[in-house]
Protein backbone atom coordinates (compact mmCIF):
# COMPACT_ATOMS: atom_id res chain seq x y z
CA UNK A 1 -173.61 -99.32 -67.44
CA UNK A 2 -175.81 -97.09 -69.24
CA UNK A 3 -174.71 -93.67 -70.97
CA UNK A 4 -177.32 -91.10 -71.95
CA UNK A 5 -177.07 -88.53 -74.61
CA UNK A 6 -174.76 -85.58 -74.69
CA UNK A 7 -171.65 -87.77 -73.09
CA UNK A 8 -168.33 -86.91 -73.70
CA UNK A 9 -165.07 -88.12 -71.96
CA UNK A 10 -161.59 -87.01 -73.42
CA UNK A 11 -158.77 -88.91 -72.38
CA UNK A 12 -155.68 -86.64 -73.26
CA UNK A 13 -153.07 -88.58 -71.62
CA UNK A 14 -154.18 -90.90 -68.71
CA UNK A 15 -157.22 -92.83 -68.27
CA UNK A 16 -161.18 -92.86 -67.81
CA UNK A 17 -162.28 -95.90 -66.48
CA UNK A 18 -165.74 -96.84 -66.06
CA UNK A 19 -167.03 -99.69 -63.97
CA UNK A 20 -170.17 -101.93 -63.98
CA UNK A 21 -173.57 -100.92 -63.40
CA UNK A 22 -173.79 -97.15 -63.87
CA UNK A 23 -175.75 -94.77 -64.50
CA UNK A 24 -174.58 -91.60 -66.56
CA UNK A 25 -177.13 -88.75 -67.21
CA UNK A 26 -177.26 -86.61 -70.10
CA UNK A 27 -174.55 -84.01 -71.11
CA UNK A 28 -171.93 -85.66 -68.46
CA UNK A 29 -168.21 -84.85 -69.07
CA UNK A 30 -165.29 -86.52 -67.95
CA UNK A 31 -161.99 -84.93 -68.22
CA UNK A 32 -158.57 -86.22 -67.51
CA UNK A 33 -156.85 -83.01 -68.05
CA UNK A 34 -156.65 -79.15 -67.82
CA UNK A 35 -155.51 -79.44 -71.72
CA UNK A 36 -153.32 -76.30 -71.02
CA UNK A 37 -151.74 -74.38 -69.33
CA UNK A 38 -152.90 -71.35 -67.31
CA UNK A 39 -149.94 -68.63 -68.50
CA UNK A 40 -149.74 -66.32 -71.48
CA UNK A 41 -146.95 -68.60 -72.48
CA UNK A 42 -148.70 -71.90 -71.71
CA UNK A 43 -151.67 -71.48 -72.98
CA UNK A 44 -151.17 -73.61 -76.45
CA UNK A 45 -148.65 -76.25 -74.49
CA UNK A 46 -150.56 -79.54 -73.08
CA UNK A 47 -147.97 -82.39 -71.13
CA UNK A 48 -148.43 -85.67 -69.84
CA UNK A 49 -147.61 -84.36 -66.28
CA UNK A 50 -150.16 -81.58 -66.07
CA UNK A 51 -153.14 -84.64 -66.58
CA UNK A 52 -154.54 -87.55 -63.51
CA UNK A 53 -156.46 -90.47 -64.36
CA UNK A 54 -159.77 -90.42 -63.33
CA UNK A 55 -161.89 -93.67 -61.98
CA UNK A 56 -165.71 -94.14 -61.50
CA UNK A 57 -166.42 -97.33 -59.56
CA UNK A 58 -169.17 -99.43 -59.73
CA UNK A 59 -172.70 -98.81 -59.09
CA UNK A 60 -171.78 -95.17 -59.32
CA UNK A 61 -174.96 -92.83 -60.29
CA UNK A 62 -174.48 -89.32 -62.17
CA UNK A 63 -176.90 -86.71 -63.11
CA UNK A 64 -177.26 -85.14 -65.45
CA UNK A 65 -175.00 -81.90 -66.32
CA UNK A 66 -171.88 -83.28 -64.26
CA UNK A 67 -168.23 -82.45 -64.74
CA UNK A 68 -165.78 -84.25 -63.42
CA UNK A 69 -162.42 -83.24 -63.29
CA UNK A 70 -159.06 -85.08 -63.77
CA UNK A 71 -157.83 -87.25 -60.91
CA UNK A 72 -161.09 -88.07 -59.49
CA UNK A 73 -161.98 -91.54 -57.65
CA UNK A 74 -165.79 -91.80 -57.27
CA UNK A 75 -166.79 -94.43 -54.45
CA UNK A 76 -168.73 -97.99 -55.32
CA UNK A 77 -172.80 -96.88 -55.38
CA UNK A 78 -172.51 -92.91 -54.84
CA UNK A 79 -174.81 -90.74 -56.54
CA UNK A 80 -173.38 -86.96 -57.88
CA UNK A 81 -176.01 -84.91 -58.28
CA UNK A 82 -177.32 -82.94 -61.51
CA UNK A 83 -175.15 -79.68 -62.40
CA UNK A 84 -172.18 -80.98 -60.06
CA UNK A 85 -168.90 -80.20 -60.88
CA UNK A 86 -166.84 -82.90 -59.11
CA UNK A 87 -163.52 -81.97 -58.22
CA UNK A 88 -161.75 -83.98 -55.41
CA UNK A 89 -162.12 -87.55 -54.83
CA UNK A 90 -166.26 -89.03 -53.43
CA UNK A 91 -166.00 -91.91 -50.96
CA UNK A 92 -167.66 -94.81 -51.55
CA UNK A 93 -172.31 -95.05 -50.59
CA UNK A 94 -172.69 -91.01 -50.28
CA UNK A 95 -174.71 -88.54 -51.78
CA UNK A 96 -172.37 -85.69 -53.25
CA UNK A 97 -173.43 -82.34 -54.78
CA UNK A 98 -172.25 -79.18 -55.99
CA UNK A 99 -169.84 -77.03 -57.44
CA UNK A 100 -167.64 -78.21 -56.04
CA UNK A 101 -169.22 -81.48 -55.22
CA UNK A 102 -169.31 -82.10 -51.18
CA UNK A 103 -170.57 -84.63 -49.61
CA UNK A 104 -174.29 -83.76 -48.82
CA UNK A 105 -175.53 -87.24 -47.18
CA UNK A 106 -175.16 -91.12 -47.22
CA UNK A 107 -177.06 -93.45 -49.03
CA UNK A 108 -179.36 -96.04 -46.79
């Protein structure tokens, strides 16, 4: 797997896991968590219940600029495009892109 500049994954939590043979474009986040809560009175308060691991299969490509959000499965060999903000789960061989990120083709 290779990781370009600008990375950052925060694992409040859960997990980030990160499987063999990527490729991770520059300024890519991965988040496992909202890290607060949306009310006035939740706003400083982070749990263990509000975060979702999130999972990034093999062969998995990712532009650059990408966010993906907590409790998302990316697919074995799918490409996210640049400036995609991933948001629900990407099967597995398709091109996804967006914001949110929606399937936009398969891969040949």
């Amino acid at each position: 797997t290779w990781i370009n500049n600008g990375f950052c994954a925060i694992a409040e939590f859960s997990s980030i896991t990160i499987g063999k043979d990527c490729l991770i474009g520059a300024c890519v986040e991965i988040l496992d968590s909202d890290f607060h809560g949306l009310s006035i009175e939740q706003r400083g308060v982070s749990k263990p219940e509000w975060t979702r691991p999130v999972t990034i299969s093999d062969s998995v490509f990712i532009g650059s600029n990408v966010k993906i959000m907590k409790g998302v499965t990316i697919g074995y060999g799918s490409v996210i495009a640049n400036g995609s903000v991933v948001v629900g789960d990407v099967p597995a061989g398709v091109i996804a892109g967006g914001v949110p990120a929606k399937k936009l083709g398969d891969i040949h």
